[in-house]
Protein backbone atom coordinates (compact mmCIF):
# COMPACT_ATOMS: atom_id res chain seq x y z
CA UNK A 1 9.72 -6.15 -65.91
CA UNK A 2 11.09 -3.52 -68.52
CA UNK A 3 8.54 -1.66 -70.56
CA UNK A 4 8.22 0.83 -73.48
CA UNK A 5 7.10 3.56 -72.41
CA UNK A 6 4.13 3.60 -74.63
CA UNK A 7 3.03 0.34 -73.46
CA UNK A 8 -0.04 0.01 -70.57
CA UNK A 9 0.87 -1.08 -67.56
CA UNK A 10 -0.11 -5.07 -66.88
CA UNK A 11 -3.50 -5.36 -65.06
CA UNK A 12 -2.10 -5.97 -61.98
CA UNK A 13 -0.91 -2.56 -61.84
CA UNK A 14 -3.25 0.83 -61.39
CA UNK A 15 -3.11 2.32 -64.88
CA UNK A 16 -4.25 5.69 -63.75
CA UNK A 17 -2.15 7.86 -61.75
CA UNK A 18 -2.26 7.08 -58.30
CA UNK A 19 -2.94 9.46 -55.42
CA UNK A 20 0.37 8.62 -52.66
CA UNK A 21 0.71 11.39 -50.81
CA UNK A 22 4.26 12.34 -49.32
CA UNK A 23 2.28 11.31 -45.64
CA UNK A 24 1.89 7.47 -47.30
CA UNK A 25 5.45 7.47 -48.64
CA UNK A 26 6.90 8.35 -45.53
CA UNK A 27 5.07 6.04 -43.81
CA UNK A 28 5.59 3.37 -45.97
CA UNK A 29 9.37 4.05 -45.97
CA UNK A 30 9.53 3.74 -42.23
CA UNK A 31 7.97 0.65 -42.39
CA UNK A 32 10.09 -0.66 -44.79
CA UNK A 33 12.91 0.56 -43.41
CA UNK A 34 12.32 -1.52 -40.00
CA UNK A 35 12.45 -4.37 -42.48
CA UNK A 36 8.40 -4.60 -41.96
CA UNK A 37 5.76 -5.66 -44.50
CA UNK A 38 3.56 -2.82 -46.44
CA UNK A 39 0.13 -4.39 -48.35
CA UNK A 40 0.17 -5.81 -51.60
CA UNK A 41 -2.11 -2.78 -52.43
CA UNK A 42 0.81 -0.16 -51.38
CA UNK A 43 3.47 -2.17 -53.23
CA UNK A 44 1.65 -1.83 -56.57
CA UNK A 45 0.83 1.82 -56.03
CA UNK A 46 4.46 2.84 -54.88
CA UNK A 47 5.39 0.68 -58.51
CA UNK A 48 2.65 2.23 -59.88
CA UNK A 49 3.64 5.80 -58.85
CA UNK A 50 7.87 5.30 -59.27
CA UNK A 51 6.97 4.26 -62.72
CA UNK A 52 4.76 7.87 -63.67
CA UNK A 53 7.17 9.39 -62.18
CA UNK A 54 10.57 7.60 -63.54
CA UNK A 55 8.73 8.30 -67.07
CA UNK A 56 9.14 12.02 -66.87
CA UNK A 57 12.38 12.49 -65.91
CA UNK A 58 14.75 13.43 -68.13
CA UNK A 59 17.84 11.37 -66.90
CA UNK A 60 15.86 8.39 -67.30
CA UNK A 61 16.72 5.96 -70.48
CA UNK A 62 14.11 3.68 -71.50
CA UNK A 63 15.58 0.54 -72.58
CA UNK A 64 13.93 -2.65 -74.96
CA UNK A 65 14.42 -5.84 -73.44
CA UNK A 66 15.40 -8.39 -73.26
CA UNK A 67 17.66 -7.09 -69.85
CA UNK A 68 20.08 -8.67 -68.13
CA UNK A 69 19.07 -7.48 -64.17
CA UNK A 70 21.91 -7.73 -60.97
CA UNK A 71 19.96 -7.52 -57.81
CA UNK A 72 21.02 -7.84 -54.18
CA UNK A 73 19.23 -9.00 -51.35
CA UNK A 74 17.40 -6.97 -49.35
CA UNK A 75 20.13 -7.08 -46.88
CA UNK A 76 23.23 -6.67 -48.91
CA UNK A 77 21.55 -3.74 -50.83
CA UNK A 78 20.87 -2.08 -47.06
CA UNK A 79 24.48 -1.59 -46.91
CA UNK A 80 25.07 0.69 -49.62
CA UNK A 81 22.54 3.20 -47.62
CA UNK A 82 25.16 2.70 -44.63
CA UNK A 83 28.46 3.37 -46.74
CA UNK A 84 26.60 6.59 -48.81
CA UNK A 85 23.98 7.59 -46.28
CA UNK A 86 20.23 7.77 -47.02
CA UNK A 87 18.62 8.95 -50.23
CA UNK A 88 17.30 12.57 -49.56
């Protein structure tokens, strides 16, 4: 889903800031990374949280829609971490 960033979340997202700390990321990356489930609660507040914080960067474009998106599997997109190494 592409948003303005003016608009409000949908409801199925936190629309306050949410409190990850860098102890929950990590921990949520590992598990991820061992191709493991995280809780539909963490998913929304890692969206939740890459959105607040994709909004104030300055390198970031936001874009109308309607977008045309190219996605990968899971698997597939694992390999570009194996050719260019892990994001630090």
């Amino acid at each position: 889903m592409v948003m303005n960033a003016d608009e409000t979340l949908p409801s199925m997202l936190p629309s306050t800031p949410t409190s990850v700390t860098v102890n929950d990321l990590d921990r949520q990356i590992e598990t991820l990374m061992r191709c493991e489930c995280i809780s539909e609660q963490e998913v929304k507040s890692l969206c939740a949280k890459a959105r607040e914080i994709l909004l104030q960067e300055g390198n970031v474009q936001v874009v109308d829609s309607p977008v045309t998106v190219i996605f990968y599997y899971l698997f597939e997109f694992s390999k570009f971490f194996k050719f260019d190494g892990m994001i630090t």
